[in-house]
Protein backbone atom coordinates (compact mmCIF):
# COMPACT_ATOMS: atom_id res chain seq x y z
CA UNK A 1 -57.74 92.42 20.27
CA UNK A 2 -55.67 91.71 23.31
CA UNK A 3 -58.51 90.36 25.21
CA UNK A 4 -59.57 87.88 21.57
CA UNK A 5 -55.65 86.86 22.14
CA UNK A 6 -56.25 85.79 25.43
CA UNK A 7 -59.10 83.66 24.61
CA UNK A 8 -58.15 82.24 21.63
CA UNK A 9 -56.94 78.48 22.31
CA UNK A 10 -54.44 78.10 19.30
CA UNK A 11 -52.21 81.05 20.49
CA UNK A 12 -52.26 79.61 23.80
CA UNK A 13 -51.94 76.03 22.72
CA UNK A 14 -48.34 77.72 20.40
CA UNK A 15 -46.94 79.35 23.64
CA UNK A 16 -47.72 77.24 25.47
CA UNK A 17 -45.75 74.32 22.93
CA UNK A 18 -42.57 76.97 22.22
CA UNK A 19 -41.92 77.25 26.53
CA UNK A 20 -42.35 73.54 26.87
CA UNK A 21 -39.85 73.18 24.14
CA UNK A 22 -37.58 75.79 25.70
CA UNK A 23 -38.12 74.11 28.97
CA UNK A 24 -37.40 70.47 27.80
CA UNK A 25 -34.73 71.71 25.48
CA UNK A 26 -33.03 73.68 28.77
CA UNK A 27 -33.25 70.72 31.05
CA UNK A 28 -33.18 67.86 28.50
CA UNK A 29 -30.31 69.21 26.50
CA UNK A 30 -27.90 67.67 28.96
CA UNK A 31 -29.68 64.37 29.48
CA UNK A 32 -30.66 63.43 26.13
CA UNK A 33 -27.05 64.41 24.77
CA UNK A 34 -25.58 62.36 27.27
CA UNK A 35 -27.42 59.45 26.80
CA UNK A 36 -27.09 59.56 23.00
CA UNK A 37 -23.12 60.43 23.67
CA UNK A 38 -23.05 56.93 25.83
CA UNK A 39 -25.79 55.33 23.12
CA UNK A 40 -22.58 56.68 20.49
CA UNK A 41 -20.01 55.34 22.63
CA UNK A 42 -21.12 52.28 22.83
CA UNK A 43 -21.83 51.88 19.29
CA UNK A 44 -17.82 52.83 18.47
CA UNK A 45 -17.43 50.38 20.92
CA UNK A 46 -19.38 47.27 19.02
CA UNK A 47 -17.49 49.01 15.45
CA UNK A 48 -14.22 48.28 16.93
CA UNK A 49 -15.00 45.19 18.78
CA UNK A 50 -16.66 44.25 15.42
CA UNK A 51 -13.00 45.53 13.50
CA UNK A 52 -10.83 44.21 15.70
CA UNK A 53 -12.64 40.20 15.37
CA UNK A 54 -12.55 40.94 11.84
CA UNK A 55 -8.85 41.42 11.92
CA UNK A 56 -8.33 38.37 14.16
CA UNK A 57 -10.38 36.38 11.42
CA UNK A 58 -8.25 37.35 8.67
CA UNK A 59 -5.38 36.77 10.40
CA UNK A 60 -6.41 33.15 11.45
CA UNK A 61 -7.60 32.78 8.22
CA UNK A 62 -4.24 33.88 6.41
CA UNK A 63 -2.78 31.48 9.08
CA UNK A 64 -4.72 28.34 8.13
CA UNK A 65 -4.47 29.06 4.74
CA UNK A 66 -0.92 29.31 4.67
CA UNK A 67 -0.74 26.30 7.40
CA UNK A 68 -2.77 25.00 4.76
CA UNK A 69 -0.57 25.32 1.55
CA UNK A 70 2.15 24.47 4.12
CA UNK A 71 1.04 20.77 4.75
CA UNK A 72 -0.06 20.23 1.11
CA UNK A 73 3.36 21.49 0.43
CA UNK A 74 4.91 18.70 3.12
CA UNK A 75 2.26 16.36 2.00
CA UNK A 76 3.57 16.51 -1.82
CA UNK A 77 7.12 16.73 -0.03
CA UNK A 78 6.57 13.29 1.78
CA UNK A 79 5.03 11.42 -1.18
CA UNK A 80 8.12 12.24 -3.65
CA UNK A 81 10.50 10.85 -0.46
CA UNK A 82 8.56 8.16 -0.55
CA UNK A 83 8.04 7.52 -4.22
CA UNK A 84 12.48 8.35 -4.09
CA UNK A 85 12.46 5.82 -1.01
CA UNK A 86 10.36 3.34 -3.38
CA UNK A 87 12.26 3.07 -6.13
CA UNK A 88 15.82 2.45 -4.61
CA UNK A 89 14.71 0.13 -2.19
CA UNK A 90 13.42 -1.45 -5.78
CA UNK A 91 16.53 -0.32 -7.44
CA UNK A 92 18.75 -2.01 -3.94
CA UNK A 93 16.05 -5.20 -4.26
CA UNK A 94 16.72 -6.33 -8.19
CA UNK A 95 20.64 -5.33 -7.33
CA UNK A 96 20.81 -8.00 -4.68
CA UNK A 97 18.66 -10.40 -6.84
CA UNK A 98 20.82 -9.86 -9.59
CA UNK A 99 23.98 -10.63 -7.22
CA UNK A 100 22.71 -13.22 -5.43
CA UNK A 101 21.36 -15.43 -8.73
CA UNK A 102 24.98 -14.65 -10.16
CA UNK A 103 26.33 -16.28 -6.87
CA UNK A 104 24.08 -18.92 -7.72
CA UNK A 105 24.53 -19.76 -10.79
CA UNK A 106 28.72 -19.36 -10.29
CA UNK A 107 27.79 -22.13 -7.73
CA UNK A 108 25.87 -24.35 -9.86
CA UNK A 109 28.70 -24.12 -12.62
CA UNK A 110 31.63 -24.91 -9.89
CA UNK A 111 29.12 -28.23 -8.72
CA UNK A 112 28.47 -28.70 -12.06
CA UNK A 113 32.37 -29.07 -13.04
CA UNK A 114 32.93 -30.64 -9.61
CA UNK A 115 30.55 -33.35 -10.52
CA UNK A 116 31.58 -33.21 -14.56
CA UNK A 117 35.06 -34.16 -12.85
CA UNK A 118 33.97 -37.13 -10.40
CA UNK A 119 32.15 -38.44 -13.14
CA UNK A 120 35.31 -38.50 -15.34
CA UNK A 121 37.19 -39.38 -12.63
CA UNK A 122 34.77 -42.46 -11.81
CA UNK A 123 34.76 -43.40 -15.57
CA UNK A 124 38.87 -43.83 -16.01
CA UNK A 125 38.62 -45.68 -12.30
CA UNK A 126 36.23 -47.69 -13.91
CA UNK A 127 37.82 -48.19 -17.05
CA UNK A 128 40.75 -48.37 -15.15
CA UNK A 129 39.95 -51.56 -13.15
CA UNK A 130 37.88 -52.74 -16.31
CA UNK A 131 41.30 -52.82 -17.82
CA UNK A 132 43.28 -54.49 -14.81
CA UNK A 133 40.61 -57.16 -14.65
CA UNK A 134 41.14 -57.95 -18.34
CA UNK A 135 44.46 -57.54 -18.55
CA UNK A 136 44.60 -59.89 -15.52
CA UNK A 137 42.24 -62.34 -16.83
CA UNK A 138 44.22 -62.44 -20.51
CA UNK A 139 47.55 -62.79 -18.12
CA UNK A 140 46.89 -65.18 -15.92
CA UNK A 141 45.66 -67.30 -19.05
CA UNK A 142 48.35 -67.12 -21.45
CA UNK A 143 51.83 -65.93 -18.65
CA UNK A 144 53.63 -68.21 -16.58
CA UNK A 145 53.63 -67.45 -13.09
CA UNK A 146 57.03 -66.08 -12.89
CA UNK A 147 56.16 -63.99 -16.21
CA UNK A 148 53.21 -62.58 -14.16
CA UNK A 149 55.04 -62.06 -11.17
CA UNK A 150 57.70 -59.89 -13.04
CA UNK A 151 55.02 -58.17 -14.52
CA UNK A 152 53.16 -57.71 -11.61
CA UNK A 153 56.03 -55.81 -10.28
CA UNK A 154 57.12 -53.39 -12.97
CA UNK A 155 53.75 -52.33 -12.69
CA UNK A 156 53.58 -51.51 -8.84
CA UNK A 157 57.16 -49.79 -9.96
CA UNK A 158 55.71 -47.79 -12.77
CA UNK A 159 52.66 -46.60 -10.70
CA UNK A 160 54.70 -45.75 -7.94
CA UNK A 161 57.46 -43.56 -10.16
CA UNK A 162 54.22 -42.18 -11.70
CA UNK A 163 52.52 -40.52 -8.55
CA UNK A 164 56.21 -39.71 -6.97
């Protein structure tokens, strides 16, 4: 039985398997775990590198976004200045319109009277000398000369008594 041991090829084949295991796991142990501890290490490694440019992507992204509702914030901010900017420059516009066509028209009115007036005033000068003229003509047809001459002279009294 020993000697059918010996020569059988699948007993030695089995010890000859279990020592190589023994042997590789004996002198391998050390290598293999340290290479898959530095294989682990670096994978932790690439997690957090991963986690940590995660984080910083968040945080930019919170950051824009909030830069983001920020300037549409300003934006909206800006446009009601504007719009509030708009209308009293409108408002200020139509104010000095307003004022300026009153100054206007106060001024037509005033040339208006001021030429109303002349116009009067030409009309009695007018009428004025109209009258003289007549009055002169009719005189110096039907007065003497010394009647006119008397005349003639409480006039220029009368007028002068008058704007005195």
């Amino acid at each position: 039985m020993m000697e059918m041991i010996l020569h059988e090829p699948l007993i030695w084949f089995s010890l000859s398997f279990v020592l190589f295991a023994i042997m590789a796991y004996v002198l391998g142990k050390k290598t293999v775990l340290g290479m898959l501890d530095d294989k682990i290490a670096k994978i932790a490694e690439q997690i957090s590198s991963a986690e940590n440019l995660k984080s910083e992507a968040e945080a930019l992204l919170k950051k824009y976004q909030a830069d983001l509702a920020g300037a549409s914030s300003e934006a909206d901010s800006i446009i009601a200045k504007a719009k509030a900017q708009a209308a009293d420059l409108r408002k200020q516009s139509e104010k000095e319109f307003n004022e300026t066509m009153m100054r206007r028209e106060e001024m037509l009115k005033n040339r208006i009277g001021q030429m109303e007036r002349t116009a009067m005033d030409d009309i009695r000068r007018y009428a004025a000398e109209l009258a003289v003229s007549a009055t002169t003509e009719i005189i110096s047809q039907k007065l003497s000369v010394n009647d006119a001459q008397r005349l003639a002279d409480d006039s220029i009294r009368q007028i002068s008594e008058k704007f005195n």
